[in-house]
Protein backbone atom coordinates (compact mmCIF):
# COMPACT_ATOMS: atom_id res chain seq x y z
CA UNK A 1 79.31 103.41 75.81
CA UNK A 2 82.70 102.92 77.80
CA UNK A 3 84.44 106.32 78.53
CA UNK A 4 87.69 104.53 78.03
CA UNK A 5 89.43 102.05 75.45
CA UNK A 6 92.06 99.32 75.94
CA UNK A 7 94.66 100.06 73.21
CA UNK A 8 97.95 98.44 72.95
CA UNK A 9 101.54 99.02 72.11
CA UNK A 10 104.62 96.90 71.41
CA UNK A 11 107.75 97.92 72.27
CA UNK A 12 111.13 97.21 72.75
CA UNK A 13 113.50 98.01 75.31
CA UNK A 14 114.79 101.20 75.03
CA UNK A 15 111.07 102.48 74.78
CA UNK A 16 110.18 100.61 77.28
CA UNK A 17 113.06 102.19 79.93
CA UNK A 18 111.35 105.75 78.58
CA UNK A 19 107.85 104.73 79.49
CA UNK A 20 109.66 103.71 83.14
CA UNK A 21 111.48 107.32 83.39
CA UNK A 22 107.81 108.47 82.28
CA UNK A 23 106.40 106.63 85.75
CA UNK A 24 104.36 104.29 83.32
CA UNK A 25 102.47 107.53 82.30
CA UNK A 26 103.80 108.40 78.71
CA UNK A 27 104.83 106.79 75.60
CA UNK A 28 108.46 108.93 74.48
CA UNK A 29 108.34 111.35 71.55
CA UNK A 30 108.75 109.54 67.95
CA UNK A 31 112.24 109.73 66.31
CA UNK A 32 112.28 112.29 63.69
CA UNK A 33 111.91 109.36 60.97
CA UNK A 34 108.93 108.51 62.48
CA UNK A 35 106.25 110.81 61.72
CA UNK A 36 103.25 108.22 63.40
CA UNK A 37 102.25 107.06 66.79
CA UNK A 38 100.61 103.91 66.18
CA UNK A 39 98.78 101.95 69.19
CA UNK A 40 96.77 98.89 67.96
CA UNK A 41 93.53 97.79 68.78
CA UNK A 42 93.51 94.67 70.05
CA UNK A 43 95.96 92.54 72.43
CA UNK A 44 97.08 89.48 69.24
CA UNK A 45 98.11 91.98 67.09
CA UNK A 46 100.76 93.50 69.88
CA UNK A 47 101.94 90.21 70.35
CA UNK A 48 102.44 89.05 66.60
CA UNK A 49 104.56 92.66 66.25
CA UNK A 50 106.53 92.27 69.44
CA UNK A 51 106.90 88.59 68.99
CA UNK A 52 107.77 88.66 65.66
CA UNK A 53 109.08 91.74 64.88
CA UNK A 54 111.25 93.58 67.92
CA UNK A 55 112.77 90.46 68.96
CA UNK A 56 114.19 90.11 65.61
CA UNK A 57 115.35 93.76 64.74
CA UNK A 58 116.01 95.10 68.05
CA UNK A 59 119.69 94.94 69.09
CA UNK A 60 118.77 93.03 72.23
CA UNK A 61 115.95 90.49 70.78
CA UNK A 62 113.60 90.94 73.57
CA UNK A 63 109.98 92.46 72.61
CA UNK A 64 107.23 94.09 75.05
CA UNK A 65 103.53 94.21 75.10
CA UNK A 66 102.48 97.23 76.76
CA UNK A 67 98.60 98.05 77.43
CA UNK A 68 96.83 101.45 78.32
CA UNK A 69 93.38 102.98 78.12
CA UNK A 70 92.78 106.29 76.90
CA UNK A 71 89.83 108.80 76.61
CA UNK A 72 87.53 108.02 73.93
CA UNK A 73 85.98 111.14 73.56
CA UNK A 74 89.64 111.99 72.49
CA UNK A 75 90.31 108.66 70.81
CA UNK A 76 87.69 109.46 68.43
CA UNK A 77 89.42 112.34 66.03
CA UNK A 78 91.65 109.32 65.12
CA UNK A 79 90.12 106.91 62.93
CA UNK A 80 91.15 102.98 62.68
CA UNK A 81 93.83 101.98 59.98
CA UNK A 82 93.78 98.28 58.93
CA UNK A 83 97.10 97.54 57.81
CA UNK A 84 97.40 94.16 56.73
CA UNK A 85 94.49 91.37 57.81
CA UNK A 86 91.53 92.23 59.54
CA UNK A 87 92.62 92.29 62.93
CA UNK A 88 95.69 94.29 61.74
CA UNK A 89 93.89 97.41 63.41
CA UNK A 90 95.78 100.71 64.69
CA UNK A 91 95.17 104.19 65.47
CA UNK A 92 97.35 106.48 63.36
CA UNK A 93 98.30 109.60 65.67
CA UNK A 94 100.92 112.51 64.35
CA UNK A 95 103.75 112.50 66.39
CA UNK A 96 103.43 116.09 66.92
CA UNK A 97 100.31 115.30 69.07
CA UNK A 98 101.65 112.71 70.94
CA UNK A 99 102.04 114.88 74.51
CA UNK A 100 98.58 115.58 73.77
CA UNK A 101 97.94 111.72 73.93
CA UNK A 102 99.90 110.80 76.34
CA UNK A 103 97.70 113.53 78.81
CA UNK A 104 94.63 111.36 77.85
CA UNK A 105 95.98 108.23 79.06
CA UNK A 106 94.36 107.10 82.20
CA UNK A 107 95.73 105.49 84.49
CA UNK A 108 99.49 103.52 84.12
CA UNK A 109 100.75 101.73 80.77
CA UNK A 110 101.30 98.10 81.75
CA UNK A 111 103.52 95.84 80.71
CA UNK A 112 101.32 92.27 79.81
CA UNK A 113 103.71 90.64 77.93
CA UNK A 114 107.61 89.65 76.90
CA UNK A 115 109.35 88.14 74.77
CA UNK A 116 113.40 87.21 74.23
CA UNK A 117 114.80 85.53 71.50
CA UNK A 118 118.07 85.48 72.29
């Protein structure tokens, strides 16, 4: 059994600057309408939400695919939401633990992917 998993997150720009100011270390507390962290399991489904999604409602059209692994020890109090199809797959974490999280990511959050629809 690994000791880490791949997880991903898309983004758009003005998280993405906050992961930068973060060294590529943490994801930025939610806004207080956003009571979820949600990373997703596997690499499509980022791209269909940043692809599809931030580079049409972000202010700038441009969408990011970021990509991180974390504990799994600590991974596993979460359990897998499916949210649409079955490779819609995400981790639902409370926003109040996100610090928490974020200090069980190892190693840097990458950026794999962009997109700009402008």
């Amino acid at each position: 059994m690994s000791e880490f998993i791949t997880l991903f997150r898309p983004v758009g720009t003005k998280e993405l600057e906050l992961i930068e100011q973060s060294g590529f270390k943490a994801f930025p507390p939610r806004l207080p309408d956003q009571p979820i962290f949600y990373p997703v399991t596997n690499e499509a489904y980022a791209i269909q939400i940043a692809r599809d999604w931030n580079t049409k409602y972000n202010d700038d059209h441009k969408g990011y695919v970021t990509r991180f692994a974390v504990s799994s020890g600590y991974l596993n109090q979460f359990q897998k939401q499916v949210v649409g199809g079955s490779s819609h797959e995400e981790y639902w974490v409370p926003a109040e633990q996100l610090a928490e999280f974020n200090g069980n990511i190892v190693g840097q959050i990458e950026v794999i992917h962009s997109f700009d629809q402008r």
